[in-house]
Protein backbone atom coordinates (compact mmCIF):
# COMPACT_ATOMS: atom_id res chain seq x y z
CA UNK A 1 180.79 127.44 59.12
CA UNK A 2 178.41 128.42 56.84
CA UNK A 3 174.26 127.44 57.05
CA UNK A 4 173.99 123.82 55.30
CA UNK A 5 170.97 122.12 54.45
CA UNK A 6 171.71 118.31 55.25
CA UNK A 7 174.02 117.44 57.68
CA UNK A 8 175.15 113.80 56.71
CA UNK A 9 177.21 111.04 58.57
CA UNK A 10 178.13 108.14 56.92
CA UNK A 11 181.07 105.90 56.63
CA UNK A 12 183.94 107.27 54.55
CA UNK A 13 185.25 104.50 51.35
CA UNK A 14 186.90 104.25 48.60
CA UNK A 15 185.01 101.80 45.97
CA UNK A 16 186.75 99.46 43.71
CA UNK A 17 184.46 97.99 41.28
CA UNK A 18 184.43 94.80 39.54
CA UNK A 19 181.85 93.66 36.95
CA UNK A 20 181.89 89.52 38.45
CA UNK A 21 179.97 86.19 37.54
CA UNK A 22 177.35 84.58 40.00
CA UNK A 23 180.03 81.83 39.94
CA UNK A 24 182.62 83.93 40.99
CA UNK A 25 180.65 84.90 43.81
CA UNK A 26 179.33 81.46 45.20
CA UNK A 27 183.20 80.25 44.97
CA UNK A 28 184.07 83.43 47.24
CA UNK A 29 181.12 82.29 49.60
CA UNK A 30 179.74 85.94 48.83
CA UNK A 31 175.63 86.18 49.72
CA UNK A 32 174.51 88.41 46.56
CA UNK A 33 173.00 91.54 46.99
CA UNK A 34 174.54 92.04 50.37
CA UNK A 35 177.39 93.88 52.29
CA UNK A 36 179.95 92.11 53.94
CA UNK A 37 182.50 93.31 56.36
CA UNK A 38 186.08 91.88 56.06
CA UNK A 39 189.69 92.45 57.69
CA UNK A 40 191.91 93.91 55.29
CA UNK A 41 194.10 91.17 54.29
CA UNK A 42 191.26 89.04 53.50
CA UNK A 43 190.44 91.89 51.66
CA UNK A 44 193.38 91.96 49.39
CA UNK A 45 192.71 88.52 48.74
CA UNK A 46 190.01 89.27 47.08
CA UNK A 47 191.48 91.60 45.30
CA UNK A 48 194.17 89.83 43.94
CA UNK A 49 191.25 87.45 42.54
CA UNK A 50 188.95 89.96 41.33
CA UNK A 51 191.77 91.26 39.36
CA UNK A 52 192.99 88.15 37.60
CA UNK A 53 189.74 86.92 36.88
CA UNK A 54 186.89 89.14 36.90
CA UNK A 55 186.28 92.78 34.97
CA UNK A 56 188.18 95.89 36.92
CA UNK A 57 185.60 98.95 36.02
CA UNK A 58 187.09 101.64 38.19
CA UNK A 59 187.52 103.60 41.32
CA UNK A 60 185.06 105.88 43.30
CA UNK A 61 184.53 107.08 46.37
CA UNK A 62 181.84 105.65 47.58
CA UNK A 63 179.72 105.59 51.24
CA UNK A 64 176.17 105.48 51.26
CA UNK A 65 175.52 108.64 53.36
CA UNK A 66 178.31 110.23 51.05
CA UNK A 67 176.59 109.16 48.12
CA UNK A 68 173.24 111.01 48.92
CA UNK A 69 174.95 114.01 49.98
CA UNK A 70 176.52 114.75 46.59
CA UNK A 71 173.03 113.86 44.75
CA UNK A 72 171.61 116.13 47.40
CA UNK A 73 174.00 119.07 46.77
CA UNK A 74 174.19 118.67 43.06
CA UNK A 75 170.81 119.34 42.54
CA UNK A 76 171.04 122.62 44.26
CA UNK A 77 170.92 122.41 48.10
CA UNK A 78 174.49 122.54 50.58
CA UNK A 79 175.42 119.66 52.05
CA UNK A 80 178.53 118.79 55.09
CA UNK A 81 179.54 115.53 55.65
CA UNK A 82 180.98 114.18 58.67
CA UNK A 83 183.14 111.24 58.35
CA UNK A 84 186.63 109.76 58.91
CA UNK A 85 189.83 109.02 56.67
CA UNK A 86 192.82 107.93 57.22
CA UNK A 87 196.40 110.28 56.89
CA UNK A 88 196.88 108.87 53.59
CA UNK A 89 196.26 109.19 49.91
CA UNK A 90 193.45 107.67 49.59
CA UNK A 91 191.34 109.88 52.17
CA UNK A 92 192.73 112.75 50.34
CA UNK A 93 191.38 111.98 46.92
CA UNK A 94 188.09 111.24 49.13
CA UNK A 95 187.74 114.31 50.85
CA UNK A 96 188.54 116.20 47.49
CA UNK A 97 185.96 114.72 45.86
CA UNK A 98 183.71 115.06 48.04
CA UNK A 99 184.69 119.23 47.91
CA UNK A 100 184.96 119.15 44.38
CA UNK A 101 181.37 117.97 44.03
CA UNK A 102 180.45 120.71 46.64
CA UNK A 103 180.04 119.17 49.93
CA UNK A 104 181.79 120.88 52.29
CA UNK A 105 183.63 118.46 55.44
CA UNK A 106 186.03 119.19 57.99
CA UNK A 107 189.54 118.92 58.80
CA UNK A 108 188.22 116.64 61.97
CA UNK A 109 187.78 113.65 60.12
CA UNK A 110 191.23 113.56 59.54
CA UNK A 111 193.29 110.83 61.23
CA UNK A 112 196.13 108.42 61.70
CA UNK A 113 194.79 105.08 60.03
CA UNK A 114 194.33 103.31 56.94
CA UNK A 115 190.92 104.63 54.31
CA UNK A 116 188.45 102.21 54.41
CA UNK A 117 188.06 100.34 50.94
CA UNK A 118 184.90 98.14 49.41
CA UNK A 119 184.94 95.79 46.72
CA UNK A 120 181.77 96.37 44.94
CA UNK A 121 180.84 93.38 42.85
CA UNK A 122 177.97 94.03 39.91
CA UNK A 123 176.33 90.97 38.52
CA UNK A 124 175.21 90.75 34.66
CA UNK A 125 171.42 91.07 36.73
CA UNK A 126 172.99 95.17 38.01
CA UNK A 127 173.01 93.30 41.45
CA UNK A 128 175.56 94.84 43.73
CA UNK A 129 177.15 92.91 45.98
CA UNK A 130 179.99 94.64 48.42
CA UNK A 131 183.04 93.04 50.46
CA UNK A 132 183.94 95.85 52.88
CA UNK A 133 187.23 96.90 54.58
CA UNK A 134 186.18 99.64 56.86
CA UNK A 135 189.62 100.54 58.14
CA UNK A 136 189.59 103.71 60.09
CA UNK A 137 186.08 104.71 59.56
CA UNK A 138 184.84 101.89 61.99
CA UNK A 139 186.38 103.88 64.92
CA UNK A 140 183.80 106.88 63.23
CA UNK A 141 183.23 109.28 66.51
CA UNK A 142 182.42 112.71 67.45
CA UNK A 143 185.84 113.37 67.54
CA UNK A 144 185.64 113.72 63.85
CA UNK A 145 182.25 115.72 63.69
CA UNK A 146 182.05 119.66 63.64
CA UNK A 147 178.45 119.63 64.93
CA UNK A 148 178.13 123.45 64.29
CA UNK A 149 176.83 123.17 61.01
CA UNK A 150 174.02 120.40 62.12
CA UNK A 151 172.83 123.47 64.15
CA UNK A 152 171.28 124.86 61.27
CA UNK A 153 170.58 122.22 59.15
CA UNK A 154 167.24 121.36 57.93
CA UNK A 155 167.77 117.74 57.86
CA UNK A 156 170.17 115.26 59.91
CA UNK A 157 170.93 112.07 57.59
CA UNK A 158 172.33 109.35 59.13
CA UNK A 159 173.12 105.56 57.35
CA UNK A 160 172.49 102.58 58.88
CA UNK A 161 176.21 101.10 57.99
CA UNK A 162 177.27 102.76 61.17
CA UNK A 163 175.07 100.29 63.32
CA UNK A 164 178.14 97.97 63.30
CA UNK A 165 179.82 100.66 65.36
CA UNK A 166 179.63 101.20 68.81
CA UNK A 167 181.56 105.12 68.73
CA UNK A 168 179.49 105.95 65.65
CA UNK A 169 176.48 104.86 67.46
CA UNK A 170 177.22 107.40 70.15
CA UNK A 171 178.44 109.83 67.74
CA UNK A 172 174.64 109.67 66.14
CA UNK A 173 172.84 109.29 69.73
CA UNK A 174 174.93 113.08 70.20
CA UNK A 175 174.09 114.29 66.96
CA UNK A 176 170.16 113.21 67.45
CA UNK A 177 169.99 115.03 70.26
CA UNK A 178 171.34 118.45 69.04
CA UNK A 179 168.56 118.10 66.04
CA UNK A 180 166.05 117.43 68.35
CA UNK A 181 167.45 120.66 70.30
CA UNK A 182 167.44 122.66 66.70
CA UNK A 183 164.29 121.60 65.18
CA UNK A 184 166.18 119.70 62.56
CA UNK A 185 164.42 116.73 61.23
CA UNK A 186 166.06 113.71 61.14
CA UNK A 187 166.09 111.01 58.36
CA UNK A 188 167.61 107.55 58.39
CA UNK A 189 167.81 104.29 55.99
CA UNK A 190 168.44 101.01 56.87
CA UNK A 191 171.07 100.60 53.84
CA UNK A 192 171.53 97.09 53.54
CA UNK A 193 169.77 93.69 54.33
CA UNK A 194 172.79 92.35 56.38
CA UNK A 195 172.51 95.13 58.19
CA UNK A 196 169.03 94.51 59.65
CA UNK A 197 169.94 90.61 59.61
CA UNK A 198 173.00 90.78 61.11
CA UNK A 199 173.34 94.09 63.27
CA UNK A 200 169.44 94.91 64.28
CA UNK A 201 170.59 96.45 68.03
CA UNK A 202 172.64 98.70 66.11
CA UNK A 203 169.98 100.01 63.99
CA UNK A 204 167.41 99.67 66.95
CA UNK A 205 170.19 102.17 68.93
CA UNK A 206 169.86 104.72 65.56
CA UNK A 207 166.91 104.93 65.33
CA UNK A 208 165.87 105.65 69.11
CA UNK A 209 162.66 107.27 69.41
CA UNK A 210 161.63 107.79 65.94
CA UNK A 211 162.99 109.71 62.95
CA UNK A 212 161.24 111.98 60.32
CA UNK A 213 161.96 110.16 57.26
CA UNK A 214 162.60 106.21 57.06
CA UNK A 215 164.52 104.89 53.71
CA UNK A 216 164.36 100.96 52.61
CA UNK A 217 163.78 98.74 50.57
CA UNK A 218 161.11 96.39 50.28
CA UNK A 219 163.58 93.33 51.57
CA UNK A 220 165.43 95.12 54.37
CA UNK A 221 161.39 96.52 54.90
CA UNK A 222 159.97 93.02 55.65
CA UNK A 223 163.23 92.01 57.11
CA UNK A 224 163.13 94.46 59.83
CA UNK A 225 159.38 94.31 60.51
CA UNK A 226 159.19 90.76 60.50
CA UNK A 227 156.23 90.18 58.39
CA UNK A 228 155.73 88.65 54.51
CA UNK A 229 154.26 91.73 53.02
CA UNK A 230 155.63 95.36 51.73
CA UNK A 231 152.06 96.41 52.86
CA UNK A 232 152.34 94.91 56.70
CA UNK A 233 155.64 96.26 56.91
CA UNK A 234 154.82 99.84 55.85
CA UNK A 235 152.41 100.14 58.78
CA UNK A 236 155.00 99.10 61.24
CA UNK A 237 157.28 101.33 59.85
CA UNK A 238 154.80 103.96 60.20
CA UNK A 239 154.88 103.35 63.99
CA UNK A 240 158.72 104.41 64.39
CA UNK A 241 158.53 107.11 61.55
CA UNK A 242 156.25 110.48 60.22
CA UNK A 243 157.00 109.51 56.80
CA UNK A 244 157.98 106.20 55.03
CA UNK A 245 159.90 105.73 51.39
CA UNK A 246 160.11 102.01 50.72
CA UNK A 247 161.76 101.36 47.17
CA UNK A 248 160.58 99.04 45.04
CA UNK A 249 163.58 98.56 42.19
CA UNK A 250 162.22 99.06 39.10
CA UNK A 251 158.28 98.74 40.18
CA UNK A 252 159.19 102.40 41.71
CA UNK A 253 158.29 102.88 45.52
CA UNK A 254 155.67 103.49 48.22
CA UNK A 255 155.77 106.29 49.83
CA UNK A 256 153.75 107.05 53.37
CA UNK A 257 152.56 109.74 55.87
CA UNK A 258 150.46 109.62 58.83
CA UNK A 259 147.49 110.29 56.92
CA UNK A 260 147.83 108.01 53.58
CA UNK A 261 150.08 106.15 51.59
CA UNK A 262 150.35 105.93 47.31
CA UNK A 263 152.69 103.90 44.57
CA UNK A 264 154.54 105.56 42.69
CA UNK A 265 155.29 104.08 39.57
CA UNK A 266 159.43 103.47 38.49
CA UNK A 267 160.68 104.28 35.23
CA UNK A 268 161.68 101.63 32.71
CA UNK A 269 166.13 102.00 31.93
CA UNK A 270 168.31 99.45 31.00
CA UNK A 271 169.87 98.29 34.30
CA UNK A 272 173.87 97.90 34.59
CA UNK A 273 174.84 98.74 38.02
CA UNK A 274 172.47 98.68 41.30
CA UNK A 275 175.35 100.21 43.36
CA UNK A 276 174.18 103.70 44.85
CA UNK A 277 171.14 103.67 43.28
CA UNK A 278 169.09 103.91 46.66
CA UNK A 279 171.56 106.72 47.90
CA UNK A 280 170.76 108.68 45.17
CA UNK A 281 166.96 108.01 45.41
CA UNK A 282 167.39 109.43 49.17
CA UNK A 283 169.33 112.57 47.93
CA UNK A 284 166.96 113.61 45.17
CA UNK A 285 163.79 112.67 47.87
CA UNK A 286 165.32 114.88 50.62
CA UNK A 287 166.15 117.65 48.12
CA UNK A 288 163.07 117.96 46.65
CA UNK A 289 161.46 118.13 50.52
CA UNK A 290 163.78 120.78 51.34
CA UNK A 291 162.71 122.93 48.22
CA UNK A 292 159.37 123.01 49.12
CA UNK A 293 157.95 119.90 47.09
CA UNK A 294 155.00 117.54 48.02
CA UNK A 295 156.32 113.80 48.68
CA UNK A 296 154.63 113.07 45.38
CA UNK A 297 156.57 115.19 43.11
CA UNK A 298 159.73 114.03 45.37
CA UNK A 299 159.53 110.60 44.98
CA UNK A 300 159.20 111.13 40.94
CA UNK A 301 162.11 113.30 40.81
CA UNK A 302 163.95 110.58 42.99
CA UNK A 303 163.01 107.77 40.69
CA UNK A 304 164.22 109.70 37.68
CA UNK A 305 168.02 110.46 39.25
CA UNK A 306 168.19 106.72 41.04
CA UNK A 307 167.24 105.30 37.58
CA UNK A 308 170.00 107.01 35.80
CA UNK A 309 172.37 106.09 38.50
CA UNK A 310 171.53 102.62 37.74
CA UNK A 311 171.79 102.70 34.25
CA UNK A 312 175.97 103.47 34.34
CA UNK A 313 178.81 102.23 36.13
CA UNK A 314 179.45 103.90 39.76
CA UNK A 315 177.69 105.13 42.59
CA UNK A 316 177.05 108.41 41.58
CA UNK A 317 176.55 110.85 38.36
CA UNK A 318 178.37 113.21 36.84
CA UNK A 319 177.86 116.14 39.11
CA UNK A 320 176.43 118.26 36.23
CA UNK A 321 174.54 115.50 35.30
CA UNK A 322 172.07 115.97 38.61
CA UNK A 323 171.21 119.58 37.12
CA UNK A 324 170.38 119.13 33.85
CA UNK A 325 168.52 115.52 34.97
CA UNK A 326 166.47 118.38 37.39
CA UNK A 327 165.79 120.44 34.65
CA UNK A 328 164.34 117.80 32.18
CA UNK A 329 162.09 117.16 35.20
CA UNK A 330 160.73 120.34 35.88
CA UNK A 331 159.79 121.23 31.75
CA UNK A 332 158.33 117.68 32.13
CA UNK A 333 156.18 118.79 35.11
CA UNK A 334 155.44 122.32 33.61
């Protein structure tokens, strides 16, 4: 296997997205701007009502680790992803696009079970809210990881989705400890408020001793930390991480080292869909690190790919669109 930059594990779905009402989603008893996890014939449900009601946009694959991968290797770097699909159509059209954007994976996360599938719901505000069927990728373990390439990886990323799982959580705990062995530096974001609200252990169990980089928001921030301001919680977070990205939506984000923290400031788009937006952030942040760029100049390039993300339907860009988005950047910084 060849050298790869970022080693990523993540859960492995296939989004279905809906452009919905706020009404829609109170009379589903749906909390906005959250992730929910569902069985799969509740799921269907859902579906079923989605489709006879509500605006059917399209199909992606989706997964936030997968989602900052292909930012990641789109802008230039390699990227593997370790996951797990089902035997079935729909974890072949996800593993191909996830090769066809570059990322390489392995045959591993290959198994007998059904793809996992998530309703993602956008709100006229851009809010994303998601109703998730994990399917096979809740039994995610390192069964389904080649952990040779994470030997030589520059950066580990894990998502904190998988704290709902106890096998992923080993499967992490194992791939922690062969970065550690390696010298690879290890990043991690909390991904979702319910997450922190409704499975802290788990993230408490991913995160361990400490990671390199920390992603959140300022919610899931305050959430975690317990306290009332972005500021307060920064300062926690700085106690469990070197470096600190908390995104701020369209105000932009604060980023922090051990030595000082800054604002930097977002970029104005029109907003249509929130879903992805922070995996791309992550993907363009840890690229620019791993090219050699000052957290600065990183979280300005991640501002301007997460901000186009927003702007369209989908978790992620057209994969030439990362490229020529990089380019634009660097005449602008010339």
């Amino acid at each position: 296997m060849a050298t790869v930059d970022l080693f990523a594990i993540g859960n492995a779905l296939i989004d279905q997205e809906f452009k919905v009402s706020d009404d829609f989603l109170a009379e589903q008893n749906l909390q906005k701007g959250t992730m929910q996890l569902t069985d799969g014939e509740t799921q269907v449900k859902l579906y079923n009502n989605l489709q006879a009601s509500q605006n059917y946009k399209g199909q992606a694959s989706g997964g936030s680790a997968a989602n900052t991968a292909v930012a990641f290797g789109a802008l230039g770097a390699s990227a593997f992803y370790a996951c797990r699909v089902g035997n079935d159509e729909l974890g072949k059209i996800y593993l191909d696009g996830l090769n066809e954007a570059g990322i390489q994976t392995s045959a591993k996360s290959i198994s007998e079970g059904v793809t996992g599938t998530c309703m993602v719901l956008v709100s006229e505000d851009s809010e994303r809210t998601m109703h998730t069927y994990l399917g096979i990728t809740a039994e995610l373990s390192d069964v389904q990881m080649d952990f040779e390439p994470l030997k030589t990886a520059k950066w580990l990323y894990i998502e904190g989705y998988l704290s709902t799982s106890d096998s992923a959580r080993l499967a992490v705990k194992q791939a922690r400890h062969i970065a550690r062995e390696h010298n690879v530096k290890i990043a991690l974001t909390l991904s979702d408020p319910a997450m922190v609200q409704y499975a802290r252990q788990g993230l408490n169990e991913l995160l361990d001793d400490g990671v390199d980089l920390i992603f959140c928001n300022e919610q899931e921030a305050m959430m975690y930390t317990e306290t009332d301001s972005v500021e307060a919680a920064l300062e926690k977070l700085k106690q469990l991480s070197n470096e600190v990205v908390i995104t701020l939506s369209e105000k932009g984000a604060l980023v922090s080292n051990q030595n000082n923290h800054f604002h930097v400031q977002g970029r104005k788009v029109v907003a249509v869909d929130a879903n992805g937006a922070g995996d791309a952030f992550a993907g363009a942040f840890l690229y620019a690190l791993n090219n050699g760029e000052n957290l600065q100049t990183a979280a300005q390039l991640a501002i301007l790919i997460s901000s186009e993300v927003v702007s369209q339907f989908g978790p992620r860009l057209d994969v030439a669109d990362y490229a020529n988005l990089l380019e634009t950047f660097k005449k602008e910084c010339a």
